[in-house]
C-alpha atoms as a PDB file:
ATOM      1  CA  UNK A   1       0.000   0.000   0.000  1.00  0.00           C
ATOM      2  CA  UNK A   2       1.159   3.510  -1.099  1.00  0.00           C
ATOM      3  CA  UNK A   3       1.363   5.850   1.854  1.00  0.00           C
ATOM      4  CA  UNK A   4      -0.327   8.916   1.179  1.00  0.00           C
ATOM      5  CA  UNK A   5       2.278  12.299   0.673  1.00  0.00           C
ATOM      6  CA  UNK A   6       1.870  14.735   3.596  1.00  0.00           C
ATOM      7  CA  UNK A   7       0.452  18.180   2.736  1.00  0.00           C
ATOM      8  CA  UNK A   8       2.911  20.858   2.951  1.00  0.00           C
ATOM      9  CA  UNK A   9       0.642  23.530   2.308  1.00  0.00           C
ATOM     10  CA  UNK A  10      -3.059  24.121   1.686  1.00  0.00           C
ATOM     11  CA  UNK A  11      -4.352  23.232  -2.056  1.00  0.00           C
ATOM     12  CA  UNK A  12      -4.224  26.138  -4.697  1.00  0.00           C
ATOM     13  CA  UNK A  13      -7.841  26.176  -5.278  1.00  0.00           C
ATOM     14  CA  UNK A  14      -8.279  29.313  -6.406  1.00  0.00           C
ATOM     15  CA  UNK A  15      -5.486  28.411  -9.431  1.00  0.00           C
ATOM     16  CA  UNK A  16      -7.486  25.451 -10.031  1.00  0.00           C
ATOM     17  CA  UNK A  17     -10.653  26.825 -10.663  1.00  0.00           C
ATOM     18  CA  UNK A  18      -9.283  29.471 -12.646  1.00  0.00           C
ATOM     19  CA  UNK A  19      -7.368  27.065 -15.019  1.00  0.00           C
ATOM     20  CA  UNK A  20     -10.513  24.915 -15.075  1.00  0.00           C
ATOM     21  CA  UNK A  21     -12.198  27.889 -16.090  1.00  0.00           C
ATOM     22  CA  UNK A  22     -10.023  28.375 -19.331  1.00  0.00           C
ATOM     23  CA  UNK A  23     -10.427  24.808 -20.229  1.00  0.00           C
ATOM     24  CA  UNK A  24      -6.520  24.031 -19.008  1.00  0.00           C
ATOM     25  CA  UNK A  25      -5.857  20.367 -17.668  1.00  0.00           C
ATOM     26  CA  UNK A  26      -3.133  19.037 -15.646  1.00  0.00           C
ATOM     27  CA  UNK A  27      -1.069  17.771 -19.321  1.00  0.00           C
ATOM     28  CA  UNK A  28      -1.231  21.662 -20.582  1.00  0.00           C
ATOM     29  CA  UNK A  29       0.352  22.962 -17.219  1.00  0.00           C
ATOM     30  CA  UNK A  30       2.868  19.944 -17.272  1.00  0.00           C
ATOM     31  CA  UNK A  31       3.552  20.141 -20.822  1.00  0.00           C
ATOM     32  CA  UNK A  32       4.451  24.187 -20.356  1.00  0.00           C
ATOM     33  CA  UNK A  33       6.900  23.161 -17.129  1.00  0.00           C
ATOM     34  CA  UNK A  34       8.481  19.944 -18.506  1.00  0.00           C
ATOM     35  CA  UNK A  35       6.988  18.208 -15.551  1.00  0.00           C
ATOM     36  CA  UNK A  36       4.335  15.057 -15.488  1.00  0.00           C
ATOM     37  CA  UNK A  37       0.964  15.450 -14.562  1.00  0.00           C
ATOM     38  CA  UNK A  38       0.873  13.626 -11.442  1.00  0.00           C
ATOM     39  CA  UNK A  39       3.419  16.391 -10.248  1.00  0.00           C
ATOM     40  CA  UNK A  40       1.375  19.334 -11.434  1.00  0.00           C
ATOM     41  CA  UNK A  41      -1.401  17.507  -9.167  1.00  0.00           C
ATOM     42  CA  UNK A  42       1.178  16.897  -6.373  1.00  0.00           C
ATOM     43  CA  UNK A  43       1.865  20.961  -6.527  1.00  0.00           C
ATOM     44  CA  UNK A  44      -1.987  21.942  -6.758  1.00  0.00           C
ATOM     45  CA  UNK A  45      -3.371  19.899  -4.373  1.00  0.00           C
ATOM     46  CA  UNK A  46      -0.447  21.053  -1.993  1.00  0.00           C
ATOM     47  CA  UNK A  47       2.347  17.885  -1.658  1.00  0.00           C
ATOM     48  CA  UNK A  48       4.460  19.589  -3.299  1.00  0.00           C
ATOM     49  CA  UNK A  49       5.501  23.487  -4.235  1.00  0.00           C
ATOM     50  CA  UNK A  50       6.205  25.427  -7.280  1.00  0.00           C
ATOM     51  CA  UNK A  51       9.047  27.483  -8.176  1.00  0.00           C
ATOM     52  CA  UNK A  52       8.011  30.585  -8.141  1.00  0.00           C
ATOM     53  CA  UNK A  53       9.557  30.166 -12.200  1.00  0.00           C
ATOM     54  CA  UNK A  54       6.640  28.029 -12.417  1.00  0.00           C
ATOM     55  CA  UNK A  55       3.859  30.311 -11.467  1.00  0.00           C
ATOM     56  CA  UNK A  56       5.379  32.969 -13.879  1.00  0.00           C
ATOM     57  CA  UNK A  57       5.424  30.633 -16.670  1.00  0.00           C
ATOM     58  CA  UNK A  58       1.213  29.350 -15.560  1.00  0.00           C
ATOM     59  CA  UNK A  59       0.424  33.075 -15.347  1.00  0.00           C
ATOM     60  CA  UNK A  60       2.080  34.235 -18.444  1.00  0.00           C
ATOM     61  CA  UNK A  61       1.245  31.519 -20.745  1.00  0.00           C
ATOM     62  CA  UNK A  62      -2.161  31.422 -19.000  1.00  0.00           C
ATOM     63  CA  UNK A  63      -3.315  34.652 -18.321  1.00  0.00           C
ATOM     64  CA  UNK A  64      -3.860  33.524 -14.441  1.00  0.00           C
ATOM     65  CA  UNK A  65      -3.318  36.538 -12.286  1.00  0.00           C
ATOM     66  CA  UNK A  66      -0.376  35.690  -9.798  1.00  0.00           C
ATOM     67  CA  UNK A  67      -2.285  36.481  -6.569  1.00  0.00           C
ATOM     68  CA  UNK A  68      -4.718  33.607  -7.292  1.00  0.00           C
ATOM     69  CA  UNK A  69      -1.433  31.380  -5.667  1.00  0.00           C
ATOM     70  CA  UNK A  70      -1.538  33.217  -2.817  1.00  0.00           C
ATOM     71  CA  UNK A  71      -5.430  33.246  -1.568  1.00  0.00           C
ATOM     72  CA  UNK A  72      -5.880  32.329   1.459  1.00  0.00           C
ATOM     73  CA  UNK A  73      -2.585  32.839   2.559  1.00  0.00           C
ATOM     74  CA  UNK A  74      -1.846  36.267   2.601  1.00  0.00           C
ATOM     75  CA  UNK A  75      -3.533  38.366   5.831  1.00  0.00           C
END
């Protein structure tokens, strides 16, 4: 049995829902970073982070605004 990742940080939900909203899966967002899919879902769902070269490239390429990353965590 696989044991499941901790979470290092809460999901980006906000990011999801917006690239949902443009019609963007998981493969698009991987395909831009040179990463697999299952990490882009690691990162969004919160196992794992981004580099902050990553969110530049998703907001860029997908006309995301870069706050949407930090809802929620900023007071």
């Amino acid at each position: 049995m696989k044991n499941k990742q901790a979470q290092r940080h809460a999901p980006y939900t906000e990011v999801k829902h917006a690239l949902a909203g443009k019609g963007i899966t998981y493969r698009d967002v991987a395909e831009l970073l040179g990463i697999t899919e299952t990490t882009v879902q690691q990162k969004l769902n919160g196992t794992s982070d981004f580099y902050i070269s990553e969110q530049v490239k998703i907001c860029e390429k997908f006309s995301i605004e870069p706050a949407l990353f930090f809802a929620g965590d900023v007071a």
